[in-house]
N, C-alpha and C. Protein backbone atom coordinates (compact mmCIF):
# COMPACT_ATOMS: atom_id res chain seq x y z
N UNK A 1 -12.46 31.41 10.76
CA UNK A 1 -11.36 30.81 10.04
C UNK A 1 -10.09 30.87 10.89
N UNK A 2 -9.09 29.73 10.93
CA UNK A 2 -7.91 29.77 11.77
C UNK A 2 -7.28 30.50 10.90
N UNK A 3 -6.26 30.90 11.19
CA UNK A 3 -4.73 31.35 10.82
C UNK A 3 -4.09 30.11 9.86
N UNK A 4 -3.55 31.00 9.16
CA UNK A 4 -2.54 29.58 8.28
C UNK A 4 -1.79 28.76 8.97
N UNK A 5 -0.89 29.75 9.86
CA UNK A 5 0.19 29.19 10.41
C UNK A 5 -0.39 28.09 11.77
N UNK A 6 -1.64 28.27 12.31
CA UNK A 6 -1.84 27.27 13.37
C UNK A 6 -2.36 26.38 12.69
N UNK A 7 -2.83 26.05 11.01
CA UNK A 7 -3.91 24.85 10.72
C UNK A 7 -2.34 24.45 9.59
N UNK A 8 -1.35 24.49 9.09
CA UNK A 8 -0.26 24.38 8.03
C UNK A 8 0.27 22.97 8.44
N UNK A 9 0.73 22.95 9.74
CA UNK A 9 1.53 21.86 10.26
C UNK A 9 0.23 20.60 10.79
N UNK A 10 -0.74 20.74 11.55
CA UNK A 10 -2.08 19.69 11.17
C UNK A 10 -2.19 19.27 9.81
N UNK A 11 -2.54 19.99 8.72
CA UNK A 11 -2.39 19.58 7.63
C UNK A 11 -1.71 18.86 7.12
N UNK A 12 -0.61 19.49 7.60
CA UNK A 12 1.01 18.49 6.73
C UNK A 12 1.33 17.14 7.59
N UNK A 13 0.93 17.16 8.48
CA UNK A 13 0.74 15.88 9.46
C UNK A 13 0.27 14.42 8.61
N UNK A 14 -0.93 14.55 7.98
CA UNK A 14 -1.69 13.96 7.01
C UNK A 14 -1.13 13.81 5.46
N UNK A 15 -0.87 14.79 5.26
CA UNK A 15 -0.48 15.15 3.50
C UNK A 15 0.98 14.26 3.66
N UNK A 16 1.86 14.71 4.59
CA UNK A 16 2.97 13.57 4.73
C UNK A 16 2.56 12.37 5.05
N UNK A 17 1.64 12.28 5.23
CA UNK A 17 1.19 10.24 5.56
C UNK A 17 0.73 10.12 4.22
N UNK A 18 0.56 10.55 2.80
CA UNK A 18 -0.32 10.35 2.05
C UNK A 18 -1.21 10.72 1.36
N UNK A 19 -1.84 11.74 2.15
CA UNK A 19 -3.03 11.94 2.25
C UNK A 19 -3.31 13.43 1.38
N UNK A 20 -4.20 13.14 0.09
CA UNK A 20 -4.32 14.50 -0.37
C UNK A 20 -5.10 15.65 -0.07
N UNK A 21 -4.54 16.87 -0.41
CA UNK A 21 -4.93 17.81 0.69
C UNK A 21 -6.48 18.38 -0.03
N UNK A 22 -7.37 18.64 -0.37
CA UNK A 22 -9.01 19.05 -0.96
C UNK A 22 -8.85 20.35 -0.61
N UNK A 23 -8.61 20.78 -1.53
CA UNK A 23 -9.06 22.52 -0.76
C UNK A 23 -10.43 23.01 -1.52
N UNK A 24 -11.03 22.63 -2.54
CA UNK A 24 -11.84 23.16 -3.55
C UNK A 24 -13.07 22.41 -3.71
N UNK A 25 -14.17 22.80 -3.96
CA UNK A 25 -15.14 21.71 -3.87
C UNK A 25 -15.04 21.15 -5.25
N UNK A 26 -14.35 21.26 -6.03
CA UNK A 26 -14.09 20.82 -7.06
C UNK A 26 -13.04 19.36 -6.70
N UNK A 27 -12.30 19.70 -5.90
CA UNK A 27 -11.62 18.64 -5.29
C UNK A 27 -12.30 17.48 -5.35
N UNK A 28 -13.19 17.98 -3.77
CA UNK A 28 -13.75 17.32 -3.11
C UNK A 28 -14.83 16.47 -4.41
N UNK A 29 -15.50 16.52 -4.71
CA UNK A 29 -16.27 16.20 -5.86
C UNK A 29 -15.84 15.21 -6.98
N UNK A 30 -14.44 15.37 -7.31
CA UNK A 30 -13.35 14.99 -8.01
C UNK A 30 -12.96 13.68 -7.48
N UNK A 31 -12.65 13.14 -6.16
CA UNK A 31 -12.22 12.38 -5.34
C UNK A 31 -13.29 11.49 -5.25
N UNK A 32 -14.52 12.08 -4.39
CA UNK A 32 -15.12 10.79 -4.24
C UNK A 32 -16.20 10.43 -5.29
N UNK A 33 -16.38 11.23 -6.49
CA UNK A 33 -17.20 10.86 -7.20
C UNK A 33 -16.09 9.46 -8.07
N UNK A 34 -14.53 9.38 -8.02
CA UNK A 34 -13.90 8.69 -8.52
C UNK A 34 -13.91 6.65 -8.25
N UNK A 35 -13.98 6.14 -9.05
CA UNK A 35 -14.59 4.88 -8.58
C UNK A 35 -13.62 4.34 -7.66
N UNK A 36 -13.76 2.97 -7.04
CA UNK A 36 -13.18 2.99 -6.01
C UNK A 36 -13.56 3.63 -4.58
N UNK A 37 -13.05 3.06 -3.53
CA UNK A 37 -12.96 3.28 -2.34
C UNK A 37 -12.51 4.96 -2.02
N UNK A 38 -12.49 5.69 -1.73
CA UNK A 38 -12.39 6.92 -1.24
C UNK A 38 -12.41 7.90 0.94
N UNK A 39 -11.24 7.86 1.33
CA UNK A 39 -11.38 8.05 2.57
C UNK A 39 -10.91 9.64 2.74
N UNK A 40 -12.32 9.65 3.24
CA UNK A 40 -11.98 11.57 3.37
C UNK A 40 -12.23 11.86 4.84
N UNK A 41 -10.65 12.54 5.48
CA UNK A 41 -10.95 12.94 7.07
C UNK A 41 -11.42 14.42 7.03
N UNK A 42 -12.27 14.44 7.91
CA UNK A 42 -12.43 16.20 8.50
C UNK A 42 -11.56 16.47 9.37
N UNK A 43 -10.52 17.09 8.92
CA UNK A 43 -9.45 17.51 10.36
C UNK A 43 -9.54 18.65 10.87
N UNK A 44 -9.20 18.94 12.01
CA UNK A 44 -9.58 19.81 12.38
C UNK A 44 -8.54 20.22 13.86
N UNK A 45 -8.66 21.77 14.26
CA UNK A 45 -7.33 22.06 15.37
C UNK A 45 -7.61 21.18 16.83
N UNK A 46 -8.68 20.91 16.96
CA UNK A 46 -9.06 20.07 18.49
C UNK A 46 -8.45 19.22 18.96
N UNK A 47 -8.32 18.66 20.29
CA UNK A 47 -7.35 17.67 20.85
C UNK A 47 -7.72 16.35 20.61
N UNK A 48 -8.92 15.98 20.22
CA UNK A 48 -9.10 15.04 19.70
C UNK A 48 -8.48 14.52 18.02
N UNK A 49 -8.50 15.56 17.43
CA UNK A 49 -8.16 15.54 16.21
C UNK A 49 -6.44 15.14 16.37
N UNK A 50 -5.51 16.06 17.39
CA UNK A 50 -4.16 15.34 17.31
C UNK A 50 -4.06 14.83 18.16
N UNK A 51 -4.99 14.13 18.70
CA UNK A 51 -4.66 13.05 20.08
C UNK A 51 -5.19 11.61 19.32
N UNK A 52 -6.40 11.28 18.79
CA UNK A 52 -6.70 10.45 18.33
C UNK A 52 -6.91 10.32 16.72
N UNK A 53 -7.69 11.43 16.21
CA UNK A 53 -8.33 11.14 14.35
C UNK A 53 -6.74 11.04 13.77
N UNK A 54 -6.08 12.28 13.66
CA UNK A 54 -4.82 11.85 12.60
C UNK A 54 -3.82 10.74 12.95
N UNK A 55 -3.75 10.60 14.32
CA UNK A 55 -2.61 9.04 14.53
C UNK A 55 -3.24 8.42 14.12
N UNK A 56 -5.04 7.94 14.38
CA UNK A 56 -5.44 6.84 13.67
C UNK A 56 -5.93 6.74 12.07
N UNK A 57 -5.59 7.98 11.50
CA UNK A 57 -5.70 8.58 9.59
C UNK A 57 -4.37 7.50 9.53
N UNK A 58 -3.27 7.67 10.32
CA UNK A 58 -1.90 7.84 9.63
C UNK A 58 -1.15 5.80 10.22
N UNK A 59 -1.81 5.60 11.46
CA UNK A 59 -2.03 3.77 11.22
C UNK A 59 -2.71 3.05 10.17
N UNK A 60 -3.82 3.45 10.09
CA UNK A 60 -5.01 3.21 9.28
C UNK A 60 -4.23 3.08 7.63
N UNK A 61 -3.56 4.10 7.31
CA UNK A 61 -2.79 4.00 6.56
C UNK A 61 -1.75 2.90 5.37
N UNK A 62 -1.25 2.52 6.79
CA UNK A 62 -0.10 1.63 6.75
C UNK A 62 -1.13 0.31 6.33
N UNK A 63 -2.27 -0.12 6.52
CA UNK A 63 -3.02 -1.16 6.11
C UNK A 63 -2.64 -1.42 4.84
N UNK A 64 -2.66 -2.95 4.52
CA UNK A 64 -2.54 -3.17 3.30
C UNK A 64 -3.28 -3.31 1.98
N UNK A 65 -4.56 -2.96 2.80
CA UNK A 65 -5.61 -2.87 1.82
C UNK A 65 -5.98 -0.91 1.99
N UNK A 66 -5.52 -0.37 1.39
CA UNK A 66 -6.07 1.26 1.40
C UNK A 66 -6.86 1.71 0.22
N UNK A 67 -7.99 2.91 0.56
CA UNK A 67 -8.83 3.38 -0.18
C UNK A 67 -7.82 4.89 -0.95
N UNK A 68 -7.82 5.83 -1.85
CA UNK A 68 -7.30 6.86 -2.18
C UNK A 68 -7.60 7.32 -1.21
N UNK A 69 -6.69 8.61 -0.33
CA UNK A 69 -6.62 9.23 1.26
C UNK A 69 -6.78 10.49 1.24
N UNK A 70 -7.69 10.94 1.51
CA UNK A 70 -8.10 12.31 1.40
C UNK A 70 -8.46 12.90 2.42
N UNK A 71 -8.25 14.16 2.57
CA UNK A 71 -8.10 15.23 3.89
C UNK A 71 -8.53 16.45 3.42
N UNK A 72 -9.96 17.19 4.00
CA UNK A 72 -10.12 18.41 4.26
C UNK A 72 -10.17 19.41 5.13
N UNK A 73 -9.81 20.71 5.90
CA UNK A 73 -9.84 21.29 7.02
C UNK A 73 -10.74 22.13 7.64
N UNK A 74 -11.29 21.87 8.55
CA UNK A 74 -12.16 22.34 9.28
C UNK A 74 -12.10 23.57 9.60
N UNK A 75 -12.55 24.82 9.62
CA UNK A 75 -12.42 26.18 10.15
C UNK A 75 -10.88 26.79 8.79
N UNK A 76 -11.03 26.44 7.77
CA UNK A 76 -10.17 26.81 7.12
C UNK A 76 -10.31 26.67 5.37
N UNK A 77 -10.70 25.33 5.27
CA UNK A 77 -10.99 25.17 3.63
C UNK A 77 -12.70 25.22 3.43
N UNK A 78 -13.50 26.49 4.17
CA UNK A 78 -14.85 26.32 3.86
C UNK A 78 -15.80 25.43 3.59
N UNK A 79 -15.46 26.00 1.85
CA UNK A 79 -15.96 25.70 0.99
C UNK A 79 -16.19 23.67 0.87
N UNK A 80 -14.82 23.59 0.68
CA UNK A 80 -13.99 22.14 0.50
C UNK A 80 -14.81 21.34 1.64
N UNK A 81 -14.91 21.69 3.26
CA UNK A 81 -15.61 20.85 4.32
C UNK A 81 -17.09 20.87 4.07
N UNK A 82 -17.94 21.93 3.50
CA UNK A 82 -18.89 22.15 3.15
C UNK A 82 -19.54 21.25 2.15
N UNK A 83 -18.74 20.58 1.37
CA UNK A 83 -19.22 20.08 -0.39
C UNK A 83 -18.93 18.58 0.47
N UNK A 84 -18.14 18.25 1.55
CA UNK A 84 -17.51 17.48 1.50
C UNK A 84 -19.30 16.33 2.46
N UNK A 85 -19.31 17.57 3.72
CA UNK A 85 -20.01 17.24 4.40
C UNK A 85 -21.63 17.01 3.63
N UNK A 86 -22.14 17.41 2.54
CA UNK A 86 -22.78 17.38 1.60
C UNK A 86 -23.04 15.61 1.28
N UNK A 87 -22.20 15.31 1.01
CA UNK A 87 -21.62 13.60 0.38
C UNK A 87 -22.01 13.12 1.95
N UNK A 88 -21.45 13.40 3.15
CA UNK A 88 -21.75 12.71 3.99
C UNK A 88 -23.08 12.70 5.01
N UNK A 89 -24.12 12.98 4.53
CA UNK A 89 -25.87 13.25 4.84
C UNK A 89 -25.71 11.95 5.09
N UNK A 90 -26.71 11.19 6.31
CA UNK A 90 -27.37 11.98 6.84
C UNK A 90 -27.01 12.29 8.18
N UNK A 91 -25.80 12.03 8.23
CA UNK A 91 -24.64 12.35 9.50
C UNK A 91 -24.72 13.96 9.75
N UNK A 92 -24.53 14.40 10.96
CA UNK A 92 -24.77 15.61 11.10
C UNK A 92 -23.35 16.12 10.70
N UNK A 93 -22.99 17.59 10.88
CA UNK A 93 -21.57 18.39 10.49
C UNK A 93 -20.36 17.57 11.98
N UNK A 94 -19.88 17.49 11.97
CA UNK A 94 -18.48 16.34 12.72
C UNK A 94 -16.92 16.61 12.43
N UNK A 95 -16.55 17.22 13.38
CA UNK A 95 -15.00 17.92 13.30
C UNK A 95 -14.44 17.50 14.42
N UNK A 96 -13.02 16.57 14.36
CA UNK A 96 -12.85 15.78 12.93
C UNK A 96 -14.04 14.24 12.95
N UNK A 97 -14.10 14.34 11.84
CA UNK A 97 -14.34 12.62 11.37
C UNK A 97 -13.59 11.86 10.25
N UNK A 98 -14.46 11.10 9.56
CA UNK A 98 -13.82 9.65 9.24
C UNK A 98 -15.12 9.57 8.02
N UNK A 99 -14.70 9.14 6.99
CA UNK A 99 -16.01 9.01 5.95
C UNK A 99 -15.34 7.92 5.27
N UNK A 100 -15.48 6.91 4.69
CA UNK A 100 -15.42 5.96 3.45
C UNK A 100 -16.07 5.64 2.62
N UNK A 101 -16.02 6.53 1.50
CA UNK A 101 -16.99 6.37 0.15
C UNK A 101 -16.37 5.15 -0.28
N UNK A 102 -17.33 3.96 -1.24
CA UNK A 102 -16.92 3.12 -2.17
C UNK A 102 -17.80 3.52 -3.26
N UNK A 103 -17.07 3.96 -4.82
CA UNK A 103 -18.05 4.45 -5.60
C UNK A 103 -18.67 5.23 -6.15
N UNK A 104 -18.59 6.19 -5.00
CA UNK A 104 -19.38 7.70 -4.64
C UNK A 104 -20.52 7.60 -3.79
N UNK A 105 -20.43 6.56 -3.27
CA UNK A 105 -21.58 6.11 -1.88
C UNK A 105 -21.22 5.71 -0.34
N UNK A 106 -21.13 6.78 0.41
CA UNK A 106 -20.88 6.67 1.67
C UNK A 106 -21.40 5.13 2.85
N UNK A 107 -20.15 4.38 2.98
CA UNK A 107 -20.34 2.80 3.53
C UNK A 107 -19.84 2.88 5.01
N UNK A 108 -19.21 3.78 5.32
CA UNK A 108 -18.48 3.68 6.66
C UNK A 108 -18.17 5.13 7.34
N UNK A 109 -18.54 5.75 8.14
CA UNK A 109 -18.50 6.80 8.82
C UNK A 109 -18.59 6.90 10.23
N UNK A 110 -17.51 7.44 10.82
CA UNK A 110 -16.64 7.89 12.80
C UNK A 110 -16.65 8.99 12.85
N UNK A 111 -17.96 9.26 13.70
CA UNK A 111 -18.37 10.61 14.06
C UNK A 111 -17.32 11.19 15.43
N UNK A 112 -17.12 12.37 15.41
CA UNK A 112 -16.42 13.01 16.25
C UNK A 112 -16.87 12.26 17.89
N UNK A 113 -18.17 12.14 17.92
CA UNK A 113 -18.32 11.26 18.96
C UNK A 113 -17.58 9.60 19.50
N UNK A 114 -17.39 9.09 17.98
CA UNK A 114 -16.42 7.94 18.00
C UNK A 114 -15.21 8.18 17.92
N UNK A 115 -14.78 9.63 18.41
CA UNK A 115 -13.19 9.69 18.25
C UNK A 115 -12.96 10.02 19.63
N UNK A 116 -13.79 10.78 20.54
CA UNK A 116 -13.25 11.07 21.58
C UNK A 116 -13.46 10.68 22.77
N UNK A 117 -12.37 10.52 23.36
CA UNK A 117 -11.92 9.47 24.41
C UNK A 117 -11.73 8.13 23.69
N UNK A 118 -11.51 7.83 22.66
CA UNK A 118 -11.44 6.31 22.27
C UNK A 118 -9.62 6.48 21.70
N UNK A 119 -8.76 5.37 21.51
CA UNK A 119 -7.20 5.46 21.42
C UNK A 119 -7.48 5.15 19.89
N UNK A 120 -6.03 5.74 19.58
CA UNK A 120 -6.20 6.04 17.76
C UNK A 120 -6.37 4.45 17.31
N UNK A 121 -6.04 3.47 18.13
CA UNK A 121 -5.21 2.05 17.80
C UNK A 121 -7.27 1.71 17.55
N UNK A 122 -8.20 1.71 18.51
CA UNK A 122 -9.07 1.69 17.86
C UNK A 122 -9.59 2.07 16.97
N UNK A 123 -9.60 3.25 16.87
CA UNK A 123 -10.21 3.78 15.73
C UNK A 123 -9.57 3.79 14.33
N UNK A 124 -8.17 3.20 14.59
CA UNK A 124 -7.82 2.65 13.41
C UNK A 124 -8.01 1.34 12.44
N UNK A 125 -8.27 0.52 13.87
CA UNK A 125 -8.81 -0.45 13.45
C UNK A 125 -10.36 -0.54 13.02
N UNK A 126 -10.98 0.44 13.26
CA UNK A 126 -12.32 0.75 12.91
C UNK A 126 -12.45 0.81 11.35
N UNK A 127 -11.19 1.47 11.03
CA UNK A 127 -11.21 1.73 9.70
C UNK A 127 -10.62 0.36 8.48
N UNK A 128 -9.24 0.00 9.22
CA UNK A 128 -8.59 -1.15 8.46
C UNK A 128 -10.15 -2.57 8.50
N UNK A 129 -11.10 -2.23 9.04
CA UNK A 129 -12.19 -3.61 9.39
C UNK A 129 -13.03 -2.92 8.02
N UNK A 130 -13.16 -1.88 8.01
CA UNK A 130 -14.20 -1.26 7.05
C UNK A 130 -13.21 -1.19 5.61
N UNK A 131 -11.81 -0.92 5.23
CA UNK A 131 -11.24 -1.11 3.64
C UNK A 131 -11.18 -2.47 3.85
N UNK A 132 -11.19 -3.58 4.89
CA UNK A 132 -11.12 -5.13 4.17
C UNK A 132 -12.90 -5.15 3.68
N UNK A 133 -13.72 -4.53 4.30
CA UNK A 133 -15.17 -5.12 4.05
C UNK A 133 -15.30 -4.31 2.71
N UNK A 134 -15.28 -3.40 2.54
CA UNK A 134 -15.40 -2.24 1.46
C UNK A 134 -14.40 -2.35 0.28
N UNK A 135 -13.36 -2.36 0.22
CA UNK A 135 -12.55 -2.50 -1.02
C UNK A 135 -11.71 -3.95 -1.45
């Protein structure tokens, strides 16, 4: 588990774009079982995570078509990444990624492998291509 103080400001990175924070698998459960589109990031302390996943959480954003924005933390909310990664089978565990439930049925998912080395501007657009097809 990180420290509060090194995973607080990652967090709030996201939660200030929007994005609600899941700490509980009750959360998590809560969110994407909710109808509608649903986008849940795995964030996480890695350089990929503030080099590419949250700039492209927080473009991705600004789209005019958005799903409800949801964020759980890797090495910190357990439980919450655990229930979360559950919903996202048959994808292996991926810190950070990218999930888009419509429904409560996983349609679009950017595995940590599609985040690194790629620029957020793609992988944002990865996402704004998937809420026009999806919601």
């Amino acid at each position: 588990m990180y420290p509060a103080e090194i995973v607080l400001p990652m967090k709030k990175e996201l939660v200030d774009a929007g994005f609600q924070d899941l700490t509980t698998i009750e959360d998590v459960d809560a969110a994407i079982s909710s109808e509608g589109g649903v986008l849940v990031i795995i964030n996480s302390v890695c350089g990929c995570a503030a080099g590419n996943a949250r700039p492209a959480a927080r473009l991705a954003s600004e789209h005019p078509k958005v799903p409800k924005l949801t964020t759980v933390f890797a090495g910190f909310d357990k439980d919450a990444v655990n229930q979360a990664r559950k919903y996202m089978l048959p994808y292996p565990p991926s810190s950070p990624c990218m999930a888009l439930f419509k429904d409560g049925k996983l349609v679009h998912m950017i595995e940590r492998h599609n985040i690194e080395g790629n620029q957020a501007t793609m992988i944002a657009d990865s996402l704004k291509s998937a809420f026009d097809e999806y919601l």
